[in-house]
C-alpha atoms as a PDB file:
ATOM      1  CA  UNK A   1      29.381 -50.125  11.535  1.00  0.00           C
ATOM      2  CA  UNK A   2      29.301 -53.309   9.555  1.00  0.00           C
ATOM      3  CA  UNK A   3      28.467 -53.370   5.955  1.00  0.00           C
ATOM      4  CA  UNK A   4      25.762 -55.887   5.280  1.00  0.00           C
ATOM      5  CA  UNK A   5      27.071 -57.955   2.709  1.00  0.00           C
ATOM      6  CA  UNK A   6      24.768 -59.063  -0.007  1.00  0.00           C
ATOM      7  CA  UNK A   7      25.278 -59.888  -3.284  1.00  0.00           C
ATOM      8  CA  UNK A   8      24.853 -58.178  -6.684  1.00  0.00           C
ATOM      9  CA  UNK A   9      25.463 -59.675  -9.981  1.00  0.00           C
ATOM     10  CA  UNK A  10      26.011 -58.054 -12.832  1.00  0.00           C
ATOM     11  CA  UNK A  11      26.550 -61.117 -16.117  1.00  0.00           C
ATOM     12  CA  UNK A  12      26.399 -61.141 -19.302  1.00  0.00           C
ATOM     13  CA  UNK A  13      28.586 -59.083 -22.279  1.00  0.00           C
ATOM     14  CA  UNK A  14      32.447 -58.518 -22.247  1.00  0.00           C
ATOM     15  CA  UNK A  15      33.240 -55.207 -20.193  1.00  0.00           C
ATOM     16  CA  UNK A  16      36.026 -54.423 -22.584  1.00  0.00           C
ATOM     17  CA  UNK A  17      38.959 -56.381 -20.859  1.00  0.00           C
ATOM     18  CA  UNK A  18      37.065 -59.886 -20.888  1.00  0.00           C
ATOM     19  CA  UNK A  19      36.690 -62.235 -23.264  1.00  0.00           C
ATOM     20  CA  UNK A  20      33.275 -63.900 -21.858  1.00  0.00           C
ATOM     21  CA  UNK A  21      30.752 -63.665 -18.869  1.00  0.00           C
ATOM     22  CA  UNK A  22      31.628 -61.457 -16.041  1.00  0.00           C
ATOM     23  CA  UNK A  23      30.230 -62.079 -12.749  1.00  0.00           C
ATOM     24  CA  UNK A  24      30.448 -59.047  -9.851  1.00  0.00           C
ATOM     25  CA  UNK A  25      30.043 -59.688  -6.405  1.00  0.00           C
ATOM     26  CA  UNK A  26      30.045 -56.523  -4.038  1.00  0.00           C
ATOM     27  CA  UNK A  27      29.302 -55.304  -0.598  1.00  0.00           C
ATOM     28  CA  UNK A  28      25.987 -53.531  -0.279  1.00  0.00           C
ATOM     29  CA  UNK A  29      26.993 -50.470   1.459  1.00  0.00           C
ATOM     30  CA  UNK A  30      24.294 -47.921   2.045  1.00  0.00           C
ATOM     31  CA  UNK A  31      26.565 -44.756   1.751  1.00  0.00           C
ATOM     32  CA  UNK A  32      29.354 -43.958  -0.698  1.00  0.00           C
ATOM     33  CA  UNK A  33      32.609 -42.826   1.097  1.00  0.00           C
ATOM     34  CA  UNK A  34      31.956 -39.172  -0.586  1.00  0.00           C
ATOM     35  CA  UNK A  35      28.583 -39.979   1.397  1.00  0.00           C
ATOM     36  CA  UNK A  36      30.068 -40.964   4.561  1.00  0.00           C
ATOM     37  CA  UNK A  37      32.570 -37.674   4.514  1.00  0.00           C
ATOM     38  CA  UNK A  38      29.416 -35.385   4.297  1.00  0.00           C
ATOM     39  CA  UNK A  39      27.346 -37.269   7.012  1.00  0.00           C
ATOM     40  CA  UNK A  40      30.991 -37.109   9.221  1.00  0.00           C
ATOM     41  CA  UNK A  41      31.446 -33.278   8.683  1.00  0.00           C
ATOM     42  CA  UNK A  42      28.021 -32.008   9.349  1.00  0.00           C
ATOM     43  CA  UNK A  43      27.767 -34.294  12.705  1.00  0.00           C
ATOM     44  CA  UNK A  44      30.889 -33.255  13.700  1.00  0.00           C
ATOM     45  CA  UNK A  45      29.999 -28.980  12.839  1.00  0.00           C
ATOM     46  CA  UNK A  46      27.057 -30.077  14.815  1.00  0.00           C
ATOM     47  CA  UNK A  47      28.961 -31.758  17.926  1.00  0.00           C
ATOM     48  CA  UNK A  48      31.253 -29.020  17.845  1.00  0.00           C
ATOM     49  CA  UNK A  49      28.490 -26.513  18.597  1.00  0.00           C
ATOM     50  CA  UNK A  50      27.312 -28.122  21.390  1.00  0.00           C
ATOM     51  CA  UNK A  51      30.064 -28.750  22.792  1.00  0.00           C
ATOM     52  CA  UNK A  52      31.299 -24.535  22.115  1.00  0.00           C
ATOM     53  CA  UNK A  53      27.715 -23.470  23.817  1.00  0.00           C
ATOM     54  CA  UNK A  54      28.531 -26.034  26.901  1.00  0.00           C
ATOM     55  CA  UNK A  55      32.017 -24.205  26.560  1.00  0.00           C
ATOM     56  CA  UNK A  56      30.433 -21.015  27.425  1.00  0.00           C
ATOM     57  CA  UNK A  57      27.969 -22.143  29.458  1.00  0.00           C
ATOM     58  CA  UNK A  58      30.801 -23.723  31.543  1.00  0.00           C
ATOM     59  CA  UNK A  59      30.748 -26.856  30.984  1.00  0.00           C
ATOM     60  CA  UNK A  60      34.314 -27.526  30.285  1.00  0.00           C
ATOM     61  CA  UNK A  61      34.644 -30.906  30.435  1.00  0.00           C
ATOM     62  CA  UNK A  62      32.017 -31.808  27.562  1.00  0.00           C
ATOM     63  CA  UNK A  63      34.631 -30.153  25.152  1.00  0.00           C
ATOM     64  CA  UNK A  64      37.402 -33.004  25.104  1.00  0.00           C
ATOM     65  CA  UNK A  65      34.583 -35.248  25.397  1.00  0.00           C
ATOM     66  CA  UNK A  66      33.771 -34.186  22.060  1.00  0.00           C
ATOM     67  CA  UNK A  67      36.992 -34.334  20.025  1.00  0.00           C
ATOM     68  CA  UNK A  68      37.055 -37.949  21.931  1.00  0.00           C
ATOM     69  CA  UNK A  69      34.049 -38.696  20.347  1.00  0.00           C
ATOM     70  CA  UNK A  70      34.644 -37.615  17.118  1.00  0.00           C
ATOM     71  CA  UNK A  71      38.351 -39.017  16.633  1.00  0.00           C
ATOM     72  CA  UNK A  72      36.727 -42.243  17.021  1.00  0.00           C
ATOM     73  CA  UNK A  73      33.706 -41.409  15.092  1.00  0.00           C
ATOM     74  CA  UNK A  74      36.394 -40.934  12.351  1.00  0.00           C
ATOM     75  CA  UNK A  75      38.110 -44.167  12.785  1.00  0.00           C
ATOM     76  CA  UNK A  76      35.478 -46.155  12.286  1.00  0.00           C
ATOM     77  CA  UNK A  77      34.118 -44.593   9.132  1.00  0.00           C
ATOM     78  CA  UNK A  78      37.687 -44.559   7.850  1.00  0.00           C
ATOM     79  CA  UNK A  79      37.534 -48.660   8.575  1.00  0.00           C
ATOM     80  CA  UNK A  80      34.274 -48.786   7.142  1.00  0.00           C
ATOM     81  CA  UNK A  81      35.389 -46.321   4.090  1.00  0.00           C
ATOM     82  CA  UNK A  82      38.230 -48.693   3.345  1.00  0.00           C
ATOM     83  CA  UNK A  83      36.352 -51.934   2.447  1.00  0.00           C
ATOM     84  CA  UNK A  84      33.047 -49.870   0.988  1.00  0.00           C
ATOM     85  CA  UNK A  85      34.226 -51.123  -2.539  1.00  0.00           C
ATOM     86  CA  UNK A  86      35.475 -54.704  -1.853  1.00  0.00           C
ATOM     87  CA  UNK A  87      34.364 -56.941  -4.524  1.00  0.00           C
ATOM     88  CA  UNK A  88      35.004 -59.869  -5.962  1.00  0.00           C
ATOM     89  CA  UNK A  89      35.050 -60.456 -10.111  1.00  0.00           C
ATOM     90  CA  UNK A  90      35.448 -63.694 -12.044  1.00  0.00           C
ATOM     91  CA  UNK A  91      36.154 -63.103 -15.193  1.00  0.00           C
ATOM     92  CA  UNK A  92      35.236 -66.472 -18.053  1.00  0.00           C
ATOM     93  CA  UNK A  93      37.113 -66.154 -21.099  1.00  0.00           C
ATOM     94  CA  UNK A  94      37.330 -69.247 -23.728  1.00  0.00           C
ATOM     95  CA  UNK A  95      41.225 -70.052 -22.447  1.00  0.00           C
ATOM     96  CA  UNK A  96      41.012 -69.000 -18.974  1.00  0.00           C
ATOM     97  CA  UNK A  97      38.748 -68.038 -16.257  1.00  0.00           C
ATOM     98  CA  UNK A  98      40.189 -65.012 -14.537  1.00  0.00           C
ATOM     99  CA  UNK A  99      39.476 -64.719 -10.437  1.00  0.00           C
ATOM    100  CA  UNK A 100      39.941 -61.114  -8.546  1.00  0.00           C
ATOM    101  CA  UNK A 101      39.092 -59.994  -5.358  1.00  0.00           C
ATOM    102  CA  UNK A 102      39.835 -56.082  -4.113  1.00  0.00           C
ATOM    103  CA  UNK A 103      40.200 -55.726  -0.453  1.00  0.00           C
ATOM    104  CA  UNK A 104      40.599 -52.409   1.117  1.00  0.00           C
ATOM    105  CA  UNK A 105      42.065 -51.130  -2.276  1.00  0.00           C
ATOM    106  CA  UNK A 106      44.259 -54.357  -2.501  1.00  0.00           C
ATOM    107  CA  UNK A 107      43.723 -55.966  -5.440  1.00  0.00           C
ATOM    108  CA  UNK A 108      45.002 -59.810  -5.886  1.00  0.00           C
ATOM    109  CA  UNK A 109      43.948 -61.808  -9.148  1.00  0.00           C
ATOM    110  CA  UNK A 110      44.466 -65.476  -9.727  1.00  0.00           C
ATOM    111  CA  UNK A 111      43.718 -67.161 -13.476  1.00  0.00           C
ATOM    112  CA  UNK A 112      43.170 -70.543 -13.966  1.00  0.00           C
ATOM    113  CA  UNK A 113      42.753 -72.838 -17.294  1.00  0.00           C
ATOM    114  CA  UNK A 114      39.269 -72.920 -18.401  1.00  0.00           C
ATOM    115  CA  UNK A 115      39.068 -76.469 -19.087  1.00  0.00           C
ATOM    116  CA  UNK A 116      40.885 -77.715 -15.609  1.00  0.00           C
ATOM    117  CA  UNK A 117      38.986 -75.481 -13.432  1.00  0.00           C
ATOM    118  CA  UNK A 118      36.045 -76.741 -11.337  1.00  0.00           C
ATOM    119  CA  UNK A 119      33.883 -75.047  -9.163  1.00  0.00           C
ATOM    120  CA  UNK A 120      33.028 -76.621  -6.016  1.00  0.00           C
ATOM    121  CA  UNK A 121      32.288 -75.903  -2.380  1.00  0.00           C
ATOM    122  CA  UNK A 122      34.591 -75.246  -0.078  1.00  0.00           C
ATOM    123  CA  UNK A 123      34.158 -76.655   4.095  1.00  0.00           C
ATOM    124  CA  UNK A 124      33.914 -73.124   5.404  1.00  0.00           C
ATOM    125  CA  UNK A 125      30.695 -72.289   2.962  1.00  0.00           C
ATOM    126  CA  UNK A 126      32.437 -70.494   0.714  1.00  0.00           C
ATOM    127  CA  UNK A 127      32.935 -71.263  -3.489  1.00  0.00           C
ATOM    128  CA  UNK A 128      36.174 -72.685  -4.709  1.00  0.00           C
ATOM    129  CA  UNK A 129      37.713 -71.846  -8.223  1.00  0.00           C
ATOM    130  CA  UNK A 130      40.047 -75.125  -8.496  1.00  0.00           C
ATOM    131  CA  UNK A 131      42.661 -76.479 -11.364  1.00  0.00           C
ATOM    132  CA  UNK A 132      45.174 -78.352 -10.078  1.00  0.00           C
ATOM    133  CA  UNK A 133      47.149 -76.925  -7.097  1.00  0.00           C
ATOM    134  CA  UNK A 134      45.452 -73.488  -7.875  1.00  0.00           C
ATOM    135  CA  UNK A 135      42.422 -72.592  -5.446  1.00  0.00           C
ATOM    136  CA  UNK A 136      40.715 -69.166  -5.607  1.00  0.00           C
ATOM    137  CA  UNK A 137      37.421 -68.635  -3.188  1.00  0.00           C
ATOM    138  CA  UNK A 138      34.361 -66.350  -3.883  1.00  0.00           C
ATOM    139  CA  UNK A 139      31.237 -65.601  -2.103  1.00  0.00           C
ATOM    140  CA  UNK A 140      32.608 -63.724   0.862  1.00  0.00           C
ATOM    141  CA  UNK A 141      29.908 -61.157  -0.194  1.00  0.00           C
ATOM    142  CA  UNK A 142      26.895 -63.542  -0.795  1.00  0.00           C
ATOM    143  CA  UNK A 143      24.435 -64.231   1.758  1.00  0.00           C
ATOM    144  CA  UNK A 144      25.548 -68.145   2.811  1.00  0.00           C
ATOM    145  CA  UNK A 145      21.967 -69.721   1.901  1.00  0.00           C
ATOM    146  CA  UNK A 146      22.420 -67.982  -1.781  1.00  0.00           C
ATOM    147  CA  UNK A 147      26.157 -69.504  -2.121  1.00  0.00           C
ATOM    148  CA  UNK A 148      24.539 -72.962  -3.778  1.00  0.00           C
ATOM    149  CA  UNK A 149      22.971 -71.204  -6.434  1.00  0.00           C
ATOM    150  CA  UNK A 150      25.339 -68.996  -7.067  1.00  0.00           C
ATOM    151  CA  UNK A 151      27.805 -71.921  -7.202  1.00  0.00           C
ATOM    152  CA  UNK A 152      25.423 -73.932  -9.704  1.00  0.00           C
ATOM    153  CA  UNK A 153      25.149 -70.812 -11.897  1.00  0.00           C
ATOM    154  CA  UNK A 154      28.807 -70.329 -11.911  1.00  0.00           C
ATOM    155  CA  UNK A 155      28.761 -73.695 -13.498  1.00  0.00           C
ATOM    156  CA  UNK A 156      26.863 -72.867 -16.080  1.00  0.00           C
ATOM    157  CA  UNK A 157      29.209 -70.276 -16.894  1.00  0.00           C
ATOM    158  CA  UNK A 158      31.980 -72.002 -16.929  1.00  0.00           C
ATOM    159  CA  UNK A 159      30.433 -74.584 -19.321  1.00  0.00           C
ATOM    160  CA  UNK A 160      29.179 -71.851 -21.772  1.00  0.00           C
ATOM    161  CA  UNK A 161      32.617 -70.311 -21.656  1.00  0.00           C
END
């Protein structure tokens, strides 16, 4: 179960920690993991009452069938869970533009001069943050023929910054 990725925006005002425009790029995920938990337990109660009225009917086999089923069922929603709030933030503030990008709860962060940073495109489609040897990418969750614009607006940014 793949998330479609998409993007979302959210620019404009400080969010407290920032200093200038703030740029959000997110998954679209159609269910929350708090979501995803109820959806899991209700098919499984559901599952698990077939597979108890096979039980008695007896059909024996259909019962480790099942749990098969549904420990793999869990997997993936745990996999799909896990990356249901990656994001990527860049952060422009007057002396530095701040890059971060969360993967399955990892968090890593790069910040880069505001005046030596360019934005360009990278080979593999995706945006590069650049100032010097520094490189930080964005637009893993942008559709690939929205990536331009997004690059041109993040240029914008950075100039108003």
């Amino acid at each position: 179960m793949a998330a479609q990725l998409m993007d979302t925006l959210d620019f404009g005002a400080p969010d407290g920690q920032a200093e200038g425009y703030v740029w959000v790029c997110k998954r679209n995920c159609s269910m929350s993991p708090s979501q995803l938990l109820g959806f899991f337990v209700s098919l499984s109660l559901v599952s698990l009452l077939v597979a108890g009225l096979c039980w008695l009917g007896g059909a024996k086999l259909v019962t480790p069938f099942t749990l098969l089923e549904l420990l793999v069922m869990a997997v993936a929603l745990l996999a799909y869970a896990r990356h249901a709030a990656d994001r990527e933030r860049v952060i422009f503030g007057a002396e530095r533009v701040v890059v971060e990008w969360e993967n399955a709860g990892r968090v890593e962060r790069a910040e880069l001069p505001t005046r030596r940073t360019r934005i360009l495109m990278h080979d593999d489609g995706l945006i590069v943050f650049r100032a010097g040897d520094q490189m930080a990418f964005v637009g893993r969750y942008t559709r690939p023929e929205r990536r331009e614009k997004l690059a041109r607006d993040l240029r914008r940014a950075l100039i108003a910054a």
